[in-house]
Protein backbone atom coordinates (compact mmCIF):
# COMPACT_ATOMS: atom_id res chain seq x y z
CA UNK A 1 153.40 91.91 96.90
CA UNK A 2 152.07 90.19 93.49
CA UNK A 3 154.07 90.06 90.35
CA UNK A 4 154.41 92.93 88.34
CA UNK A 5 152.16 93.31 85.29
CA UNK A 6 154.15 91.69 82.25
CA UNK A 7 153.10 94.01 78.95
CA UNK A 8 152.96 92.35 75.31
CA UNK A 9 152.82 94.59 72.25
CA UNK A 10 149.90 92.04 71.06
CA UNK A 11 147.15 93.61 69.06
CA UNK A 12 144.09 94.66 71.52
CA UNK A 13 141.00 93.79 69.05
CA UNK A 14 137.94 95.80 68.21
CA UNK A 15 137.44 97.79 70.22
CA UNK A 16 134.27 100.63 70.50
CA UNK A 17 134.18 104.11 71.79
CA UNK A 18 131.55 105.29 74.14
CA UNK A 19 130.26 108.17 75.12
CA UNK A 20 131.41 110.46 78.47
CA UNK A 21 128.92 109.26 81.01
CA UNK A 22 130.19 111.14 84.04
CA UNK A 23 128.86 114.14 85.81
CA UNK A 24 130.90 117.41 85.15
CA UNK A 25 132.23 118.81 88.52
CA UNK A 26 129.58 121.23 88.86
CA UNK A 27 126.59 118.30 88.65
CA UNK A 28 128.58 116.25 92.02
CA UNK A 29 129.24 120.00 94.30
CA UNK A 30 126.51 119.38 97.05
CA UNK A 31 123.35 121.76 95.91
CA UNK A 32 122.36 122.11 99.49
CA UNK A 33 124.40 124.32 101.84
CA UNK A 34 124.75 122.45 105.15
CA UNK A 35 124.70 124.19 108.68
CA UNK A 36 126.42 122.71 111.61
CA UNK A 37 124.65 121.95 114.63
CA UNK A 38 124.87 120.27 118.06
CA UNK A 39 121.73 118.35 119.10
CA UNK A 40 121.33 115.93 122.15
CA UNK A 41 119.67 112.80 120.82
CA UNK A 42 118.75 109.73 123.19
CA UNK A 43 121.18 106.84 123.17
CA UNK A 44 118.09 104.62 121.61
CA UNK A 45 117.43 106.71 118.54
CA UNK A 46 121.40 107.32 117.58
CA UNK A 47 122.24 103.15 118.42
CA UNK A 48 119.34 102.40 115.88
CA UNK A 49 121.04 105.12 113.09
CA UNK A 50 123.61 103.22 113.58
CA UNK A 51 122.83 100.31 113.22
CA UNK A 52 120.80 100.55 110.59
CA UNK A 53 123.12 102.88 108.81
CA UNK A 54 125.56 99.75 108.79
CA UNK A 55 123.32 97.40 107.24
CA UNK A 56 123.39 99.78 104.45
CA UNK A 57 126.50 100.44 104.20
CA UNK A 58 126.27 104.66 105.11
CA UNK A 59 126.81 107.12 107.72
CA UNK A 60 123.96 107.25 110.49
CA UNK A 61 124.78 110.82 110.49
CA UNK A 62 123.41 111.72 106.73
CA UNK A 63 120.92 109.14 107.54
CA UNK A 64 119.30 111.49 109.91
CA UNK A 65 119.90 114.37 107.71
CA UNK A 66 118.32 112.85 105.10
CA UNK A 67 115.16 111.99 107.54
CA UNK A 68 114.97 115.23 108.50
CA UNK A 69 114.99 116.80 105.09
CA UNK A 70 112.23 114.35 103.87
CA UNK A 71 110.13 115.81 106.96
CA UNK A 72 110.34 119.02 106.05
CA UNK A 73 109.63 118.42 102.17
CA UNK A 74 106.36 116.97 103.70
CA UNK A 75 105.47 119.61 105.91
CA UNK A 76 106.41 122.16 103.26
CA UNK A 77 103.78 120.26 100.81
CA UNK A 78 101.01 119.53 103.16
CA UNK A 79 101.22 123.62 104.18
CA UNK A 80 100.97 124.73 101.05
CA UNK A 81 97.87 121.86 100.42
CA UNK A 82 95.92 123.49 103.17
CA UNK A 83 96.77 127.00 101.90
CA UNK A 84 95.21 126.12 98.71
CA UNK A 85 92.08 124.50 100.48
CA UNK A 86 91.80 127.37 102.55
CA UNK A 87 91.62 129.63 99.67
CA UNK A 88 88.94 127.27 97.39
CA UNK A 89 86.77 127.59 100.68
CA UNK A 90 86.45 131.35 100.96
């Protein structure tokens, strides 16, 4: 174990105030509700998660959440594209 932390009553200096930077606990809850699943994935696709999760330091598992949610994002903005096209063509 190291030494224990000797204190001095010795004057600390100028020193400056800043501002609160951290998120309130309301800004960090999660803003998307999550829903538990089971889903068979091929040994290929989770090994490369994983691995590439590690390389980054993260969980393969939000790393395919995260895929997934970017997917349907897109899908959600190219439908609504050719709903609008649709419509300017009638």
């Amino acid at each position: 174990m190291s030494k224990p932390i000797q204190y001095s009553n010795e004057p600390l200096g100028d020193m400056e105030l800043i501002p609160d930077f951290l998120p309130s606990p309301e800004e960090l809850a999660l803003k998307q509700k999550n829903t538990k699943i089971t889903i068979s994935l091929s040994a290929e696709s989770v090994a490369y998660f994983k691995e590439v999760a590690k390389k980054h330091h993260m969980q393969y598992q939000k790393m395919i959440r995260q895929l997934l949610d970017e997917y349907v994002a897109h899908q959600k903005g190219a439908k609504a594209r050719s709903q609008r096209t649709q419509k300017t063509r009638r």
